[in-house]
C-alpha atoms as a PDB file:
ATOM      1  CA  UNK A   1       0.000   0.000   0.000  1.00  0.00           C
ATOM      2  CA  UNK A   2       1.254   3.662  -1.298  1.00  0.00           C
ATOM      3  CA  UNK A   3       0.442   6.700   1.374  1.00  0.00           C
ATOM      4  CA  UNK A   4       1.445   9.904  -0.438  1.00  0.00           C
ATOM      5  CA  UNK A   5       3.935   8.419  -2.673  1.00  0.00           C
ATOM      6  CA  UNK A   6       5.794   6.480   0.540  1.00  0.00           C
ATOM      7  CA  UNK A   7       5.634   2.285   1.177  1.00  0.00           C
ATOM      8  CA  UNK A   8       3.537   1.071   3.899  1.00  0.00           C
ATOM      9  CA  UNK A   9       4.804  -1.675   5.419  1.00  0.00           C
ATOM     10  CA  UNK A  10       4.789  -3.955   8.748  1.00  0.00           C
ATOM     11  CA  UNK A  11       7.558  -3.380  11.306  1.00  0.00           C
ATOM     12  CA  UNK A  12      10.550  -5.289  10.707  1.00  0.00           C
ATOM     13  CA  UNK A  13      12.702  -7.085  13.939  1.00  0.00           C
ATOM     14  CA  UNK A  14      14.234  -3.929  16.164  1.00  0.00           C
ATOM     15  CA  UNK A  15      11.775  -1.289  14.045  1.00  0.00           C
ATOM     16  CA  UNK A  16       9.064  -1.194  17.369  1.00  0.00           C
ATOM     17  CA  UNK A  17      11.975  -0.465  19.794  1.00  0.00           C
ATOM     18  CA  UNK A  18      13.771   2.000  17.828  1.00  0.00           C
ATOM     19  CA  UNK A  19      10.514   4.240  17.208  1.00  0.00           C
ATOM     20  CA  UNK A  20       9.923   4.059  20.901  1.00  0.00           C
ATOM     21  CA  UNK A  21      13.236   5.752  21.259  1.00  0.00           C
ATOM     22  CA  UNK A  22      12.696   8.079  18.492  1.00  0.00           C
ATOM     23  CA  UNK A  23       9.621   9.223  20.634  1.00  0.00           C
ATOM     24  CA  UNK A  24      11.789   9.610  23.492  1.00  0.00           C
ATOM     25  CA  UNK A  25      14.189  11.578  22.311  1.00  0.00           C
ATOM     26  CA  UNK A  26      11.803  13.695  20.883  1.00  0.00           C
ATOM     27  CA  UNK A  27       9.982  14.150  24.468  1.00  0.00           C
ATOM     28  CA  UNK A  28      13.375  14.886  26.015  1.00  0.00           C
ATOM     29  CA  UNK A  29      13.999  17.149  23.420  1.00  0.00           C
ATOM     30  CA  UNK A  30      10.845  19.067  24.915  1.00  0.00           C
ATOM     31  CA  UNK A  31      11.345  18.767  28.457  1.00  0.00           C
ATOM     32  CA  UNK A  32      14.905  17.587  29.006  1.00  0.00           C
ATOM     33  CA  UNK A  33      15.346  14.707  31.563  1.00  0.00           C
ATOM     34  CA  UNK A  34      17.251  15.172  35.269  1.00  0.00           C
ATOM     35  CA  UNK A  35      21.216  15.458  34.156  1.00  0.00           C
ATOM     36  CA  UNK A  36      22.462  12.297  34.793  1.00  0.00           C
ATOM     37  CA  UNK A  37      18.999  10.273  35.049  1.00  0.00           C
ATOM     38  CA  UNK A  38      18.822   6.729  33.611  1.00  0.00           C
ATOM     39  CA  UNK A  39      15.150   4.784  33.119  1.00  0.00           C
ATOM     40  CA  UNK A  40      15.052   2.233  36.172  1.00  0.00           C
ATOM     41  CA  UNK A  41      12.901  -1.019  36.869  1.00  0.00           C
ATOM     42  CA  UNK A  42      12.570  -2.443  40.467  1.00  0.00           C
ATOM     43  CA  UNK A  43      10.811  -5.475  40.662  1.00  0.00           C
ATOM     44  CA  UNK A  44       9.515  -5.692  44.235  1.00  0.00           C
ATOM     45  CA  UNK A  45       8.393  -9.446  45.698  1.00  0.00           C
ATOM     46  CA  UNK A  46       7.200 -10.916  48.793  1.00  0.00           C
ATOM     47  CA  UNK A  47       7.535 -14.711  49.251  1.00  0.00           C
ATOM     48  CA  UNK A  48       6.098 -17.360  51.566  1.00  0.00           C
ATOM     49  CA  UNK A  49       8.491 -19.994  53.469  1.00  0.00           C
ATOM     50  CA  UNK A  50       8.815 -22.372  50.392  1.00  0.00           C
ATOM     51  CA  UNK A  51      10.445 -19.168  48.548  1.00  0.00           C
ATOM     52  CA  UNK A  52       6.661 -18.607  45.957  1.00  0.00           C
ATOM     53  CA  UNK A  53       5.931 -14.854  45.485  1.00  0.00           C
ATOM     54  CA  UNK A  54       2.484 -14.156  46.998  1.00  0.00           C
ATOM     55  CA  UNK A  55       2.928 -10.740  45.729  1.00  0.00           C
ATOM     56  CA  UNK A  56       5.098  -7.921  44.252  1.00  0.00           C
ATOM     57  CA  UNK A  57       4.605  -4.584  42.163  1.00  0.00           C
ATOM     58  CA  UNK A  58       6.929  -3.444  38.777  1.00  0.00           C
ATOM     59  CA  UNK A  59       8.029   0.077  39.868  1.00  0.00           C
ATOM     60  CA  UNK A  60       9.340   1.994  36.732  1.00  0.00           C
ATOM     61  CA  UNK A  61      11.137   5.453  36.974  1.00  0.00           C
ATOM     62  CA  UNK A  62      11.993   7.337  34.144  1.00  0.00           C
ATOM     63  CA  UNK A  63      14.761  10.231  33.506  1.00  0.00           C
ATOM     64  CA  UNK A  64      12.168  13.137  34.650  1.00  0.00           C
ATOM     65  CA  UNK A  65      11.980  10.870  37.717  1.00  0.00           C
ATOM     66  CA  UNK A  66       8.515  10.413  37.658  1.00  0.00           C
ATOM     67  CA  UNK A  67       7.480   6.975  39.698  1.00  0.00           C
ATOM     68  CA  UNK A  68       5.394   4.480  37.620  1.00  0.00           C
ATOM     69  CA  UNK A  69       3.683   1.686  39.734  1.00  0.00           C
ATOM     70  CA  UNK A  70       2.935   0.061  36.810  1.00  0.00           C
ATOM     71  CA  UNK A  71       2.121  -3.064  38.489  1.00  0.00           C
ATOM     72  CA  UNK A  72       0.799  -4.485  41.823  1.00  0.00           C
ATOM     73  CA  UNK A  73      -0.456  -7.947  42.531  1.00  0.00           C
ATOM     74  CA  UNK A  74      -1.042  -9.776  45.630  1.00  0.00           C
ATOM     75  CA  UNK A  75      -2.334 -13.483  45.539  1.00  0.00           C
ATOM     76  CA  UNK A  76      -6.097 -13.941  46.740  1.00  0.00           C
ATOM     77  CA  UNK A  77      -4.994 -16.224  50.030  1.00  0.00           C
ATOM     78  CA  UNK A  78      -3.094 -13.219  51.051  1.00  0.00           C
ATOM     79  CA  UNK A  79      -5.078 -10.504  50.805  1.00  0.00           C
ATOM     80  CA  UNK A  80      -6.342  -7.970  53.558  1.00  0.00           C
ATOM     81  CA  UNK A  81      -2.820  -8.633  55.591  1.00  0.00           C
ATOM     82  CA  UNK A  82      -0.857  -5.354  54.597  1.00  0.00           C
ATOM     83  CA  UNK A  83       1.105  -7.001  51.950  1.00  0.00           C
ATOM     84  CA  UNK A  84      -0.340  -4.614  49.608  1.00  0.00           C
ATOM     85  CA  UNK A  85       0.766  -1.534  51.767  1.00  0.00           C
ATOM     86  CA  UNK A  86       4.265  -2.908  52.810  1.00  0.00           C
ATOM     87  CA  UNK A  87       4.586  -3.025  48.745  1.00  0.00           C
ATOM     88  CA  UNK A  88       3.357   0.785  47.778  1.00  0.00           C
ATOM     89  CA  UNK A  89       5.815   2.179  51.039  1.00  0.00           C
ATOM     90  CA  UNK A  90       8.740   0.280  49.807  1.00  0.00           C
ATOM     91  CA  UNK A  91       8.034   1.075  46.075  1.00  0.00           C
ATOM     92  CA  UNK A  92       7.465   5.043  47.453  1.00  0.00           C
ATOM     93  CA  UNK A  93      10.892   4.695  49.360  1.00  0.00           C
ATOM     94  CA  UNK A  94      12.399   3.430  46.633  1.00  0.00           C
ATOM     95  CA  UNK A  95      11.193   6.297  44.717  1.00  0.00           C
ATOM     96  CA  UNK A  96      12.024   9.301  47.241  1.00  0.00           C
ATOM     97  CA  UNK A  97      15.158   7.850  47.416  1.00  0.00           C
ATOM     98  CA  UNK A  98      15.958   8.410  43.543  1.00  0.00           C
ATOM     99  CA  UNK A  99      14.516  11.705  43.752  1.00  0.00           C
ATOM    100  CA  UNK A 100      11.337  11.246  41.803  1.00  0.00           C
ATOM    101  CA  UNK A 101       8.957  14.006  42.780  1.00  0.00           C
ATOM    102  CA  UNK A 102       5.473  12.375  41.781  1.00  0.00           C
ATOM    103  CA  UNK A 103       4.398   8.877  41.763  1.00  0.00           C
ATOM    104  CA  UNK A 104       1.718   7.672  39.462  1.00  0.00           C
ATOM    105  CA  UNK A 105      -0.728   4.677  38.284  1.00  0.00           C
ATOM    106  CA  UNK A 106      -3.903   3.209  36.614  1.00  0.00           C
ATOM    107  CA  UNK A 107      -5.840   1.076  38.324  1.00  0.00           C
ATOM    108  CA  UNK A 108      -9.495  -0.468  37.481  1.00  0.00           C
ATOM    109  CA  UNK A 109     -12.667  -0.977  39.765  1.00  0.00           C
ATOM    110  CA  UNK A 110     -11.846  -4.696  40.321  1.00  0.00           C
ATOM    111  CA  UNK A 111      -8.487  -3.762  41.965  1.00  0.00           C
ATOM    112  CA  UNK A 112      -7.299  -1.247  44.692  1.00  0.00           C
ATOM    113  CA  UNK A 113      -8.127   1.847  44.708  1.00  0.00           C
ATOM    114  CA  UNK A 114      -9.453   2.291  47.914  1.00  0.00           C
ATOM    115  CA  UNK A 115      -5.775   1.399  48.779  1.00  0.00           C
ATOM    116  CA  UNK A 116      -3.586   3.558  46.816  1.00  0.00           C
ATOM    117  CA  UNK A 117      -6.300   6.607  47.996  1.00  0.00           C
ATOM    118  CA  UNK A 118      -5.585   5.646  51.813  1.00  0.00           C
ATOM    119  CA  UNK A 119      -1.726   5.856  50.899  1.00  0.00           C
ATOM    120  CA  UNK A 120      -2.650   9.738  49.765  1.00  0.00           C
ATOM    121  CA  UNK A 121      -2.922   8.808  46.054  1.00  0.00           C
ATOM    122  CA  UNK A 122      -5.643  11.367  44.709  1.00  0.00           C
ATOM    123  CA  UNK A 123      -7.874  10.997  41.622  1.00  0.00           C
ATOM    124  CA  UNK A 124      -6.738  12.471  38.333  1.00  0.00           C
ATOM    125  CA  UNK A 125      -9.262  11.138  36.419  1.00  0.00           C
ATOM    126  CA  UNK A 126     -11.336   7.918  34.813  1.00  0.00           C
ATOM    127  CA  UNK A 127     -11.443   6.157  31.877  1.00  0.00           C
ATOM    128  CA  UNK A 128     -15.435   4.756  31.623  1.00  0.00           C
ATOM    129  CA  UNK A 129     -16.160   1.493  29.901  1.00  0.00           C
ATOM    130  CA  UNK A 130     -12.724   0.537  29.695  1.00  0.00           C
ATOM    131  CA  UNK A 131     -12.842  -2.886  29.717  1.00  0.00           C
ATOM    132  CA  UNK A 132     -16.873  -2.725  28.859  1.00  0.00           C
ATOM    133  CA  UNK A 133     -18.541  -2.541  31.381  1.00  0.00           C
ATOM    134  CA  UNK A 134     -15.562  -1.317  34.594  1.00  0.00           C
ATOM    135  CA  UNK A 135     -13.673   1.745  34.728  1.00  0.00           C
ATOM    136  CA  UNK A 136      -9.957   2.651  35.006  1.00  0.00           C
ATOM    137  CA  UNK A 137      -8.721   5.582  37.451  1.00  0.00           C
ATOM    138  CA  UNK A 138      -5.570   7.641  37.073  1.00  0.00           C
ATOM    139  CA  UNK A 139      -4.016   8.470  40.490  1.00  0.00           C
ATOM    140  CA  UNK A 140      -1.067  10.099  41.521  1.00  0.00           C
ATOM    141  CA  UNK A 141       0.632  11.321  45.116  1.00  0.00           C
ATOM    142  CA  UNK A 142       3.252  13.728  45.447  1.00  0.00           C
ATOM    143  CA  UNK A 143       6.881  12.493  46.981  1.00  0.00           C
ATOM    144  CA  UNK A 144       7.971  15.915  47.715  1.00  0.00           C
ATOM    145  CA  UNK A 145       5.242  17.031  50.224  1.00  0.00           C
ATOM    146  CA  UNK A 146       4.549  15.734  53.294  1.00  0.00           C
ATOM    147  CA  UNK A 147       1.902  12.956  53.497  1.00  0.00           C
ATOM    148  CA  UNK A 148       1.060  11.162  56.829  1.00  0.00           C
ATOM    149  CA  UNK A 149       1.876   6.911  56.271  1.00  0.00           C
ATOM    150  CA  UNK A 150      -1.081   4.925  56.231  1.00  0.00           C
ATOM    151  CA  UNK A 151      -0.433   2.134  58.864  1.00  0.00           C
ATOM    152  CA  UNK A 152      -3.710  -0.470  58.019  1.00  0.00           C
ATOM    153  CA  UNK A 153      -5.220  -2.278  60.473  1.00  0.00           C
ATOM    154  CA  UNK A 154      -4.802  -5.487  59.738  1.00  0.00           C
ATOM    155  CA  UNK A 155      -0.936  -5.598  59.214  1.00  0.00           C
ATOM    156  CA  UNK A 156       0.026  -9.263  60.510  1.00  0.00           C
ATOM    157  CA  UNK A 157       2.079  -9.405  57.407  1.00  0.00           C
ATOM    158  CA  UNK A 158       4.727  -7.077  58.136  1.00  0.00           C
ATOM    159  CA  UNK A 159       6.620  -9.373  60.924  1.00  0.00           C
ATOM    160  CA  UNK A 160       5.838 -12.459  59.176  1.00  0.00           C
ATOM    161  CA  UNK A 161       7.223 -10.986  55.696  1.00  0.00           C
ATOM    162  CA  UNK A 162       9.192  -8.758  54.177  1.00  0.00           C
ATOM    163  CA  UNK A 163       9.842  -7.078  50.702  1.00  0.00           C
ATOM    164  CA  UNK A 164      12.676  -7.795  48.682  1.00  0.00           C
ATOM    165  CA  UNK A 165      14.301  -7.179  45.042  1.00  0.00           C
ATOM    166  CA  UNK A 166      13.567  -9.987  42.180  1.00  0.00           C
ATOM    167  CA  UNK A 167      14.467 -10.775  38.650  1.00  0.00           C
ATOM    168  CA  UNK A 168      13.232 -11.981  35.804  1.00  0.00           C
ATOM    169  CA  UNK A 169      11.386 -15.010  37.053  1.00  0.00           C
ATOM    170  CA  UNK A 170       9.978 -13.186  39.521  1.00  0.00           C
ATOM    171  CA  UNK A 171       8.564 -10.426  37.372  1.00  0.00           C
ATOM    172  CA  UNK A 172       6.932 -12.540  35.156  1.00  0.00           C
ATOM    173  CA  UNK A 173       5.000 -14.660  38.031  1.00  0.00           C
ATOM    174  CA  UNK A 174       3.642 -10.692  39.208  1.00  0.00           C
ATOM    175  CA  UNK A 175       2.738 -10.138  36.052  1.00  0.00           C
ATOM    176  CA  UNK A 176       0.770 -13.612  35.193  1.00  0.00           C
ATOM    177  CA  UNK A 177      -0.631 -13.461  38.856  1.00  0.00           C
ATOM    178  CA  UNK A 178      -2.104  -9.689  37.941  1.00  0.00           C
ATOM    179  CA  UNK A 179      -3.633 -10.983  34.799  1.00  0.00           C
ATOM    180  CA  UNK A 180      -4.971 -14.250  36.313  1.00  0.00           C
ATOM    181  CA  UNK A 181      -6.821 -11.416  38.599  1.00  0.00           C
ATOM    182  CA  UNK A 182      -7.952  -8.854  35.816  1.00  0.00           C
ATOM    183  CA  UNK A 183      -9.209 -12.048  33.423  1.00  0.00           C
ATOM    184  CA  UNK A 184     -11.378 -12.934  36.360  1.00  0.00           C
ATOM    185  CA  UNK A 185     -13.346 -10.088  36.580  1.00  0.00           C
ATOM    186  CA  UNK A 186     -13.487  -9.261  32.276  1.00  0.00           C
ATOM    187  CA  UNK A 187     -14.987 -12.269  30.440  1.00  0.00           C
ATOM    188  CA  UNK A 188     -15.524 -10.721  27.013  1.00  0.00           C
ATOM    189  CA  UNK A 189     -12.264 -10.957  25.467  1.00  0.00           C
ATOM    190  CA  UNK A 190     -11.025 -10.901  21.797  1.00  0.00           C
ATOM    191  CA  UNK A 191      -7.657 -11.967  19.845  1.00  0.00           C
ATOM    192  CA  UNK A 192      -5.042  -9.482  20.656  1.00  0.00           C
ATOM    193  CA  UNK A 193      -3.439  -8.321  17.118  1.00  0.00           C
ATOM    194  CA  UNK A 194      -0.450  -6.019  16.659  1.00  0.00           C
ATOM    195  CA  UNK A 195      -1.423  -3.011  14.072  1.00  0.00           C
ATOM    196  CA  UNK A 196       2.412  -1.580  13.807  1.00  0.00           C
ATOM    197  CA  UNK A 197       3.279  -0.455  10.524  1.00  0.00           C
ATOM    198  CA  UNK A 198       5.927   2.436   8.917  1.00  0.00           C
ATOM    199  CA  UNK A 199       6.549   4.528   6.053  1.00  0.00           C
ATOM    200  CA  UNK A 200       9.387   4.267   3.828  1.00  0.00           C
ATOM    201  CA  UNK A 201      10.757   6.081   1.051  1.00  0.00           C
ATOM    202  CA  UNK A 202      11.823   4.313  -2.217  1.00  0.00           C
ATOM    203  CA  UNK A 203      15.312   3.841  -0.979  1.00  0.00           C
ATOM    204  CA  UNK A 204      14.016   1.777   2.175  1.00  0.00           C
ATOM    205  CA  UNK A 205      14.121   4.692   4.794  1.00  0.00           C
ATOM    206  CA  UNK A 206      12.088   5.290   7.738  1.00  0.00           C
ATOM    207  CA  UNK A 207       9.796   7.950   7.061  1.00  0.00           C
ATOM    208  CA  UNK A 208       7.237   7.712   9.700  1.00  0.00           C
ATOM    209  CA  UNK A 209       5.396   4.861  11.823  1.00  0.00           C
ATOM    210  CA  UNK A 210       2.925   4.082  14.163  1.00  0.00           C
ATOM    211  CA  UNK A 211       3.362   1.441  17.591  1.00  0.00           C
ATOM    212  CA  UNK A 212      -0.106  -0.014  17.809  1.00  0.00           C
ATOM    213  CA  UNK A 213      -2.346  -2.840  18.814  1.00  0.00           C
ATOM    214  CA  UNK A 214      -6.042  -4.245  19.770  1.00  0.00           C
ATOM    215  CA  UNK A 215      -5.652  -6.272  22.900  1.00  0.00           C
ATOM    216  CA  UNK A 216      -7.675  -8.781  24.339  1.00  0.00           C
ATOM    217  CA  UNK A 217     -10.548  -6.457  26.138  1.00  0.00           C
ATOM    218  CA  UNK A 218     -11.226  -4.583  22.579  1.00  0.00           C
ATOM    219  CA  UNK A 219      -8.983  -1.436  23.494  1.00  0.00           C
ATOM    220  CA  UNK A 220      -6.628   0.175  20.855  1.00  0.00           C
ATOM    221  CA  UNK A 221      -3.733   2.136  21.948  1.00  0.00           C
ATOM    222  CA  UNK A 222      -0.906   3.774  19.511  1.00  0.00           C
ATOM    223  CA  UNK A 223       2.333   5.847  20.026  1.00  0.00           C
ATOM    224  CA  UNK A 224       2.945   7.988  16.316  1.00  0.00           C
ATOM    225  CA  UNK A 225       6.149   9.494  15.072  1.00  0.00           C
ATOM    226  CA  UNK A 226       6.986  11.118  11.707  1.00  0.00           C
ATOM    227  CA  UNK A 227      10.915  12.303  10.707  1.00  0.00           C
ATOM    228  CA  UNK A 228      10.873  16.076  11.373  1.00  0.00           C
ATOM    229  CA  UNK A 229      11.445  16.937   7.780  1.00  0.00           C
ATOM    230  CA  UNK A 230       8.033  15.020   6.523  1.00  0.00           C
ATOM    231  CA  UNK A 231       5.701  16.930   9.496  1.00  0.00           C
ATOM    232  CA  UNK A 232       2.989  18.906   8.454  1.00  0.00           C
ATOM    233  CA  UNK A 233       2.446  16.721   5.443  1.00  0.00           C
ATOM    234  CA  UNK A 234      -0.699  14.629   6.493  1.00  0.00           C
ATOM    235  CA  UNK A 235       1.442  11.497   6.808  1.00  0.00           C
ATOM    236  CA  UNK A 236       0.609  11.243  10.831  1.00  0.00           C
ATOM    237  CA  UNK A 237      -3.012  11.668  10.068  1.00  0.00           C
ATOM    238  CA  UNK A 238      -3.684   8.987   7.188  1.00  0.00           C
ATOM    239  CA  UNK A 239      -1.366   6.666   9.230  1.00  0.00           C
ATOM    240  CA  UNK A 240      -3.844   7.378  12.454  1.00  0.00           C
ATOM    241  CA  UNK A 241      -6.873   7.462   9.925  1.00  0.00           C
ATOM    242  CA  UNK A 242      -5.643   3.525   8.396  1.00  0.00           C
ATOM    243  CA  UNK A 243      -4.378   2.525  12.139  1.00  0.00           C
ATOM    244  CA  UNK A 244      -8.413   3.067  12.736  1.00  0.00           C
ATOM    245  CA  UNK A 245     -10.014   1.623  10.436  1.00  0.00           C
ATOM    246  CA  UNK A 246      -8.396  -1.596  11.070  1.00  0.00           C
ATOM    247  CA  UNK A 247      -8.484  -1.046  14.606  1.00  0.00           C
ATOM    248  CA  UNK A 248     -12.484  -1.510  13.998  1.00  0.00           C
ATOM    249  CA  UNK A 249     -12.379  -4.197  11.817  1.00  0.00           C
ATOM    250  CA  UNK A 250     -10.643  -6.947  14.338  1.00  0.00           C
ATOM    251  CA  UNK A 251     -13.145  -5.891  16.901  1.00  0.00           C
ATOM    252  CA  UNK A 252     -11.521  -2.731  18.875  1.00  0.00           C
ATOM    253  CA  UNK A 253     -14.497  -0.480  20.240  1.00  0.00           C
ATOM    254  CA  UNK A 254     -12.599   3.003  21.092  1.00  0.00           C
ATOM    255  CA  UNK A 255      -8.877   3.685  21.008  1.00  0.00           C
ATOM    256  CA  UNK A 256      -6.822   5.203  23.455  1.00  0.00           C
ATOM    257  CA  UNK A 257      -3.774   7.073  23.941  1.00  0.00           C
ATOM    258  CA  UNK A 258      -1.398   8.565  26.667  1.00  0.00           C
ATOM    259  CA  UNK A 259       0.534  10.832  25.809  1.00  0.00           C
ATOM    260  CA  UNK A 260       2.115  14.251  27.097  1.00  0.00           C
ATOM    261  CA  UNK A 261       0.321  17.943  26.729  1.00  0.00           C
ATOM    262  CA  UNK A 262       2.320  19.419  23.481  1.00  0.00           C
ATOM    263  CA  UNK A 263       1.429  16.173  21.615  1.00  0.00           C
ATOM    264  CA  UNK A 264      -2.452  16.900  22.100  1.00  0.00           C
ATOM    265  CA  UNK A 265      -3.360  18.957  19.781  1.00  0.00           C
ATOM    266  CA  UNK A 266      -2.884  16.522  16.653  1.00  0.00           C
ATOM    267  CA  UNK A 267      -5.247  13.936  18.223  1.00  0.00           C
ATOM    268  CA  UNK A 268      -8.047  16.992  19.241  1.00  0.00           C
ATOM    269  CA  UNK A 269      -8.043  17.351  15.637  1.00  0.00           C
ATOM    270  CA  UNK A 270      -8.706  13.919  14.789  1.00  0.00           C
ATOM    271  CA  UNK A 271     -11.716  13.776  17.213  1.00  0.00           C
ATOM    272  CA  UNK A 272      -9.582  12.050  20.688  1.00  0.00           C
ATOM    273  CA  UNK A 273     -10.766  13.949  23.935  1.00  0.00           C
ATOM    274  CA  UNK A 274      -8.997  14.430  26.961  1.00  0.00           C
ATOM    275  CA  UNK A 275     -10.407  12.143  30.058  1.00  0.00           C
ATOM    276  CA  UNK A 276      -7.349  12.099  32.443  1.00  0.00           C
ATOM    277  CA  UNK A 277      -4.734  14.565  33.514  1.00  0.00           C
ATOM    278  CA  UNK A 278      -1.908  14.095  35.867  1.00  0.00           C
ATOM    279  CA  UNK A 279      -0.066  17.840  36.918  1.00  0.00           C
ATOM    280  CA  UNK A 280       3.623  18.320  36.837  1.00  0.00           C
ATOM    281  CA  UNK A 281       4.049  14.984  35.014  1.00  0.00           C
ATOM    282  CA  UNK A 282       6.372  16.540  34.052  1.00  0.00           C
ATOM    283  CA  UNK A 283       7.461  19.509  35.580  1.00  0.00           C
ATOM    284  CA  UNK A 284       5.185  22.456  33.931  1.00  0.00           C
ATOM    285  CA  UNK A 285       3.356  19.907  31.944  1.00  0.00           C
ATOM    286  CA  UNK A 286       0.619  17.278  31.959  1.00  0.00           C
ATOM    287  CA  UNK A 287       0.226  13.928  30.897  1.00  0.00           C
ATOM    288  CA  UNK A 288      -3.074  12.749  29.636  1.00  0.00           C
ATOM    289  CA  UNK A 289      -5.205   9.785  28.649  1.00  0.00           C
ATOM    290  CA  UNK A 290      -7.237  10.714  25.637  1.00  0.00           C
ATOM    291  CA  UNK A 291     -10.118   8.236  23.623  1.00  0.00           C
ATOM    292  CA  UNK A 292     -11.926   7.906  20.842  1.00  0.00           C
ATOM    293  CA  UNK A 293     -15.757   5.656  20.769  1.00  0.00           C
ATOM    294  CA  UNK A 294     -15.531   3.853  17.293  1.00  0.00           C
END
């Protein structure tokens, strides 16, 4: 398929990982990161005697130092002890201790955040009917202001256990455990389908590309980047515009995308409303989640 005179093709091996970088430089280029600041992951576990993880959160930081919890699980037999709470303190330790000044998350209906809001985590926001029929909240807490620790009454966990660093293994049984959890509670599911695709030029290079899929709860997300000197030349919008349309046809029911405040305009032109902000994320910025019904 010809767009404007340029090939569009699927991604190639490496292409999805290198147009996530493009992106990033392109952010940092905007809002340059801390000097010195690296992206970090901290997987954070708890284990029973035999050594199995009952529980655990991913913690991501990036180079604004902005916390991410992306992730926290704790198994059903466990629950209602404080091993939730000894997880978001360390993660929040973790996080002061790297300097991040804001710590962030999604979470949906069927999870915690009655938690994360007794923790001082406040409400920035919610995607509705996302998966159908639930809702998704944005929250976020501040690391740089004082915030009085949220001690829960039931805490026999925290002399029976403690909270310790993992690897690999150990991130992927926190991440299966969370989706064993989330599959539970969302029954209408569809095939999940990757929807990345580029531009190239007749000489084979890059020109622009989208990072998309459809996953298995009917949502569409994409990331889009064009090469500075093809911008303002429609390519973003037909690629957005075909990313759609086949988006709808394997089943997706609205798209979203998150995404920082100077890349908002494009999508308010192409009909993508704001639903979620988080302040200072960055520093003298926002970061939204925006959608679009099909």
């Amino acid at each position: 398929m010809m767009i404007d005179g340029f090939e569009l093709r699927p991604f190639d091996e490496g292409d999805e990982e290198l147009i996530e970088k493009k992106l990033e430089e392109y952010n940092y280029s905007v809002v340059p990161p801390v000097e010195g600041a690296e992206e970090e992951e901290f997987v954070l576990k708890i284990s029973d005697g035999d050594g199995t993880v009952i529980g655990g959160c991913l913690l991501e930081i990036d180079r604004w130092k902005i916390a991410d919890l992306d992730i926290l699980w704790v198994d059903e037999k466990h629950r209602r002890q404080g091993l939730g709470s000894m997880l978001i303190r360390e993660a929040e330790r973790i996080s002061r201790e790297k300097g991040c000044s804001l710590s962030a998350l999604g979470t949906f209906d069927f999870q915690a955040r009655p938690l994360y809001e007794k923790h001082g985590y406040t409400h920035c926001g919610t995607i509705e009917n996302w998966p159908r029929g639930h809702e998704n909240y944005t929250l976020a807490k501040r690391l740089d202001l004082p915030c009085p620790a949220y001690v829960p009454s039931h805490n026999e966990a925290q002399a029976k256990y403690e909270v310790s660093l993992g690897g690999k293994e150990d991130r992927e049984a926190i991440i299966n455990g969370l989706r064993s959890h989330n599959n539970a509670h969302v029954t209408e599911l569809i095939e999940e389908v990757s929807l990345n695709k580029k531009l190239v030029d007749a000489e084979g290079n890059l020109i622009a590309a989208c990072v998309a899929e459809v996953d298995d709860w009917g949502e569409a997300c994409i990331d889009l980047w064009v090469e500075e000197p093809y911008r303002s030349m429609g390519l973003g919008s037909r690629l957005l515009l075909e990313t759609e349309r086949e988006a709808m046809e394997k089943g997706a029911y609205v798209m979203l995308v998150w995404l920082l405040d100077w890349q908002a305009p494009f999508f308010e032109k192409h009909g993508y409303t704001v639903i979620t902000a988080i302040e200072d994320c960055p520093k003298g910025h926002r970061f939204y989640t925006m959608r679009k019904d099909f």
